[in-house]
N, C-alpha and C. Protein backbone atom coordinates (compact mmCIF):
# COMPACT_ATOMS: atom_id res chain seq x y z
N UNK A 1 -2.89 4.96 13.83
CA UNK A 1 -1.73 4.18 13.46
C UNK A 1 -0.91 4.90 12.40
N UNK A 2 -1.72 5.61 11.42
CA UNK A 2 -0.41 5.93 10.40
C UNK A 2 -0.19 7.28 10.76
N UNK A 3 -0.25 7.91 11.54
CA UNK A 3 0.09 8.50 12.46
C UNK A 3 1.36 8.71 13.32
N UNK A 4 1.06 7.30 13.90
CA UNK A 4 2.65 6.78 14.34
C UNK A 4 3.51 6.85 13.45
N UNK A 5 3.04 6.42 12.41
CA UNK A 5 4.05 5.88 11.01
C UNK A 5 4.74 6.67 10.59
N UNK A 6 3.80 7.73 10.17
CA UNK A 6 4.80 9.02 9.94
C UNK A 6 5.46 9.60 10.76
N UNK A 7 4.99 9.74 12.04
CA UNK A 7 6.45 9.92 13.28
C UNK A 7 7.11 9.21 13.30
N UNK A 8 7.64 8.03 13.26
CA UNK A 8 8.53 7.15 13.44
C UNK A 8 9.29 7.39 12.37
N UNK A 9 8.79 7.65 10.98
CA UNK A 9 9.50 7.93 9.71
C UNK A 9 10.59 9.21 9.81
N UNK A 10 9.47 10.38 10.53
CA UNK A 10 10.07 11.81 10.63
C UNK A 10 11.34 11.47 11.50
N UNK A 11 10.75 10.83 12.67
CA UNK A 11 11.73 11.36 13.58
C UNK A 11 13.25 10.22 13.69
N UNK A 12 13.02 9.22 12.16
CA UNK A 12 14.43 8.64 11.88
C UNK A 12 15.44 9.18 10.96
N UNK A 13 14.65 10.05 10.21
CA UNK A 13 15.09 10.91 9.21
C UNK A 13 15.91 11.95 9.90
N UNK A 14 15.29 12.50 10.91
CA UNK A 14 15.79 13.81 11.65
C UNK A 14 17.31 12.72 12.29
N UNK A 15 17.40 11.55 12.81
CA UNK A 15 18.46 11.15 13.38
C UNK A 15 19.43 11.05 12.34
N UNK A 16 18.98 10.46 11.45
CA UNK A 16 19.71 10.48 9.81
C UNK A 16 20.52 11.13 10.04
N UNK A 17 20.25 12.67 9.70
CA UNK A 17 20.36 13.63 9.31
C UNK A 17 21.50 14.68 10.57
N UNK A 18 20.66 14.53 11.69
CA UNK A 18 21.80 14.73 12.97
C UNK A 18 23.06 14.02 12.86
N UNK A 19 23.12 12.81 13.35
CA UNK A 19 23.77 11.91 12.60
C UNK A 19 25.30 11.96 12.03
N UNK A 20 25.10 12.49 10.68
CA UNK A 20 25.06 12.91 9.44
C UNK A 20 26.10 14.00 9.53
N UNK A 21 25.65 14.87 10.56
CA UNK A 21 27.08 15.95 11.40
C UNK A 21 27.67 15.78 11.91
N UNK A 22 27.53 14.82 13.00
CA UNK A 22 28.57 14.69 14.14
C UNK A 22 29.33 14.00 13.78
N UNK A 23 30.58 14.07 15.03
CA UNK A 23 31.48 13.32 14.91
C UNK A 23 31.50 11.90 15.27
N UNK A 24 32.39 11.17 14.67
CA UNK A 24 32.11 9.53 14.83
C UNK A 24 32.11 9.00 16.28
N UNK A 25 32.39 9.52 17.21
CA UNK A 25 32.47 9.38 18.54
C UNK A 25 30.87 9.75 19.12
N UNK A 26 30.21 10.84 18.50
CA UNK A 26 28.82 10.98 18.72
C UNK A 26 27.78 10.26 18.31
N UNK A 27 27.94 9.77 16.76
CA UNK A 27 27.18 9.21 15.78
C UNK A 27 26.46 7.63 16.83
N UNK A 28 27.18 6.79 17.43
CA UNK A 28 26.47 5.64 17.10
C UNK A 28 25.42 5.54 17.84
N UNK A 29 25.14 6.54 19.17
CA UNK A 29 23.96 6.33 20.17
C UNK A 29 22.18 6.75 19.23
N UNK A 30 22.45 8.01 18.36
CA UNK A 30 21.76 8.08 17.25
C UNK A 30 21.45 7.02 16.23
N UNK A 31 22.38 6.37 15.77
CA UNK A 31 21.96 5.83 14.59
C UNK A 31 21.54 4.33 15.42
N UNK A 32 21.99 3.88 16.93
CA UNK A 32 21.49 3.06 17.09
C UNK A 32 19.42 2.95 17.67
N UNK A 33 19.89 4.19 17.95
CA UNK A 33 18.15 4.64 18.37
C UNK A 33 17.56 4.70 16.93
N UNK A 34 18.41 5.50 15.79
CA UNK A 34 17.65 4.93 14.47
C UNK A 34 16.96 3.52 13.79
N UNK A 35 18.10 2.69 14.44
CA UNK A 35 18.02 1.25 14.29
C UNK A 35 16.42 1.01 15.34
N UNK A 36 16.53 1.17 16.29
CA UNK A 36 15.11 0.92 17.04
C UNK A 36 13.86 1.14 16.47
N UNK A 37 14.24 2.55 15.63
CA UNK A 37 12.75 3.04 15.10
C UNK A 37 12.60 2.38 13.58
N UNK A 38 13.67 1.71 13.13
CA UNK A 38 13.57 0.93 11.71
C UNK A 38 12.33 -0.20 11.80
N UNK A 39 13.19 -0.70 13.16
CA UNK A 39 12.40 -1.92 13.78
C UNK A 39 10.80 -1.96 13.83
N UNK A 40 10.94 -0.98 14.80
CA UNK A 40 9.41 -0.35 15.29
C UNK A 40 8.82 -0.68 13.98
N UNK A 41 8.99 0.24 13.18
CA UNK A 41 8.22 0.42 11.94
C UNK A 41 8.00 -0.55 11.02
N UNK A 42 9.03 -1.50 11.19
CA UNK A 42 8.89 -3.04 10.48
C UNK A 42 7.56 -3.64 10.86
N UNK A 43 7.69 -3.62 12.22
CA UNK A 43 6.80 -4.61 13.41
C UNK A 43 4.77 -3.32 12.92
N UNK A 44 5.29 -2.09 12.67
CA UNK A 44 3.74 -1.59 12.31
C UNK A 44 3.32 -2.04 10.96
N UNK A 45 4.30 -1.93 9.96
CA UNK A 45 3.64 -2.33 8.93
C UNK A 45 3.58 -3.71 8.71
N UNK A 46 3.99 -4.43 9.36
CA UNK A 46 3.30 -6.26 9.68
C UNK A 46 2.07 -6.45 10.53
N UNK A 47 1.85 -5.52 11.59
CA UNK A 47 0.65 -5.28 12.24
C UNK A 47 -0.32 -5.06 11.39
N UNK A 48 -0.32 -4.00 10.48
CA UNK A 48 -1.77 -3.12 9.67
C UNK A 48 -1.80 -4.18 8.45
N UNK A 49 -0.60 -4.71 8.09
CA UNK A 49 -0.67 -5.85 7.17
C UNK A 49 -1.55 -6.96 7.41
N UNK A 50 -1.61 -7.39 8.82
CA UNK A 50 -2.25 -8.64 9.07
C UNK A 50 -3.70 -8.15 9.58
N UNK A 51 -3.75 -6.61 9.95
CA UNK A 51 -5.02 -6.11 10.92
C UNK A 51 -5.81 -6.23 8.92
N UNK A 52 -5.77 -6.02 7.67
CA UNK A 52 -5.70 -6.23 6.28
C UNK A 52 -5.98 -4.19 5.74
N UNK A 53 -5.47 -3.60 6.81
CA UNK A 53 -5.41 -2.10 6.45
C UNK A 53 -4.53 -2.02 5.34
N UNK A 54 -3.29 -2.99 5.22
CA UNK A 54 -2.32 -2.07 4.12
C UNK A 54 -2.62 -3.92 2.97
N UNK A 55 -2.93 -3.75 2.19
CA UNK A 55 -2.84 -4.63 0.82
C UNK A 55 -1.56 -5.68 0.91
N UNK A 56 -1.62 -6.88 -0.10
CA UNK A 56 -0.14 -7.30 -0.24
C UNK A 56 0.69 -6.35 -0.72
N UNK A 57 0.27 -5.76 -1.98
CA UNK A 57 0.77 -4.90 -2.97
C UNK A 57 1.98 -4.09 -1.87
N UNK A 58 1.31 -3.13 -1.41
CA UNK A 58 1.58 -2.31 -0.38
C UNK A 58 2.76 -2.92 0.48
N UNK A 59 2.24 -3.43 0.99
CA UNK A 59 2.92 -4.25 1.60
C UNK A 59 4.83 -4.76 1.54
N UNK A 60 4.47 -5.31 0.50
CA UNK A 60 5.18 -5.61 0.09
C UNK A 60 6.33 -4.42 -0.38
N UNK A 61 5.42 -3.33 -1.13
CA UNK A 61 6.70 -2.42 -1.96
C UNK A 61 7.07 -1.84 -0.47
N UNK A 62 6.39 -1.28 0.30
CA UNK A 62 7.09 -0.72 2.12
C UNK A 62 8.20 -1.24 2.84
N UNK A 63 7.73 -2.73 2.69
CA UNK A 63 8.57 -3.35 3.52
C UNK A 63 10.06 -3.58 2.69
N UNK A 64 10.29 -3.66 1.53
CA UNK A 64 11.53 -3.53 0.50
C UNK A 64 11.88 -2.61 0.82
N UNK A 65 11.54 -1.50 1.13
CA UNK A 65 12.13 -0.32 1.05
C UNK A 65 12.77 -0.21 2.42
N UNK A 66 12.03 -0.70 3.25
CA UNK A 66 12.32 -0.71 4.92
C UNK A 66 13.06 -1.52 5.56
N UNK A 67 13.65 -2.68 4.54
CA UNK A 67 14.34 -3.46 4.69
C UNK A 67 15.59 -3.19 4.00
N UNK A 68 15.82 -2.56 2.59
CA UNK A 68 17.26 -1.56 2.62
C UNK A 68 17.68 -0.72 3.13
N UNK A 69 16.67 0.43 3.86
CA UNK A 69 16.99 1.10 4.31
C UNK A 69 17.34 0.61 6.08
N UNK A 70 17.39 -0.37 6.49
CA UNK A 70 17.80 -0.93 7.08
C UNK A 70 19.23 -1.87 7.06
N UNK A 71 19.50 -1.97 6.34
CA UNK A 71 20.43 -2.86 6.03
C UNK A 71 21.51 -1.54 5.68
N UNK A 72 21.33 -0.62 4.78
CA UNK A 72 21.94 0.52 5.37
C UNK A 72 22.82 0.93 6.42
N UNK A 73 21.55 1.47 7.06
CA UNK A 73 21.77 1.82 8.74
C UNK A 73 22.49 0.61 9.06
N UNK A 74 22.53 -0.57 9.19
CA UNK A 74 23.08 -1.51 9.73
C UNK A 74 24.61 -1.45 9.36
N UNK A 75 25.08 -0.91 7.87
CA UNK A 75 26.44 -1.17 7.72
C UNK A 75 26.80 0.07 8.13
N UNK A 76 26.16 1.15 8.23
CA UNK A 76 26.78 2.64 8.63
C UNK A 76 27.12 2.30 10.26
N UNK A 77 26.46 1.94 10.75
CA UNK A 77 26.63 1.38 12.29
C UNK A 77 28.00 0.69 12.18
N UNK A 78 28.34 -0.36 11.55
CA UNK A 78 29.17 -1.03 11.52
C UNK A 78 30.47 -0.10 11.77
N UNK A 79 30.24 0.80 10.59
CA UNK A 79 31.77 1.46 10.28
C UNK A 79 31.93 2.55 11.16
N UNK A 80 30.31 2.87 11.66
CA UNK A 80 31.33 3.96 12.87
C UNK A 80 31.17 3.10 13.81
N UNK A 81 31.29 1.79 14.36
CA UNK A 81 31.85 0.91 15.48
C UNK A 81 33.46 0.66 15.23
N UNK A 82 33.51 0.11 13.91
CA UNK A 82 34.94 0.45 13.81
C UNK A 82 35.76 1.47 13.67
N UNK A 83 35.11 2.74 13.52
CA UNK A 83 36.30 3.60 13.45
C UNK A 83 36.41 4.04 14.73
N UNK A 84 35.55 4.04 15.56
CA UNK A 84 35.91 4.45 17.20
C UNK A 84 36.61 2.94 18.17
N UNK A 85 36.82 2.23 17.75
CA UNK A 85 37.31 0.98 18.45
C UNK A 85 38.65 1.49 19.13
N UNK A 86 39.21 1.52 20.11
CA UNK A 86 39.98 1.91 20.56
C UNK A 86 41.41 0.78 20.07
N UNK A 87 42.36 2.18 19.75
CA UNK A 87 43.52 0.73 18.94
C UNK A 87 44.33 0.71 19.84
């Protein structure tokens, strides 16, 4: 499992980061597959949470973090939906 975790981590970072270059016409199929793997990773660390692998403690500070960095991604999405909207 944490295994996964750290792939799912790596390989949202790497979209980040791709991302991050392109042009706004490229960006949102990335950052929405980013959005998938936010998810994913929400749904593992509520899994290992309840399987009692990761602590409240833990828990808790992960999921804060995974939940701004979500909310993030969520407004960056936003603004490159609007800047490609056809006027």
């Amino acid at each position: 499992m944490t295994i996964k975790i750290d792939s799912l981590l790596i390989d949202t970072l790497s979209l980040f980061f791709t991302a991050s270059r392109l042009n706004k016409n490229r960006k949102l199929p990335l950052l929405n597959s980013a959005s998938e793997k936010i998810d994913l990773l929400k749904f593992f660390l509520q899994f290992i949470w309840e399987l009692k692998v990761l602590d409240n403690k833990k828990y808790i500070l992960l999921s804060k973090d995974v939940i701004v960095v979500g909310k993030m991604l969520g407004n960056w999405i936003k603004s490159v939906e609007k800047q490609t909207l056809p006027k």
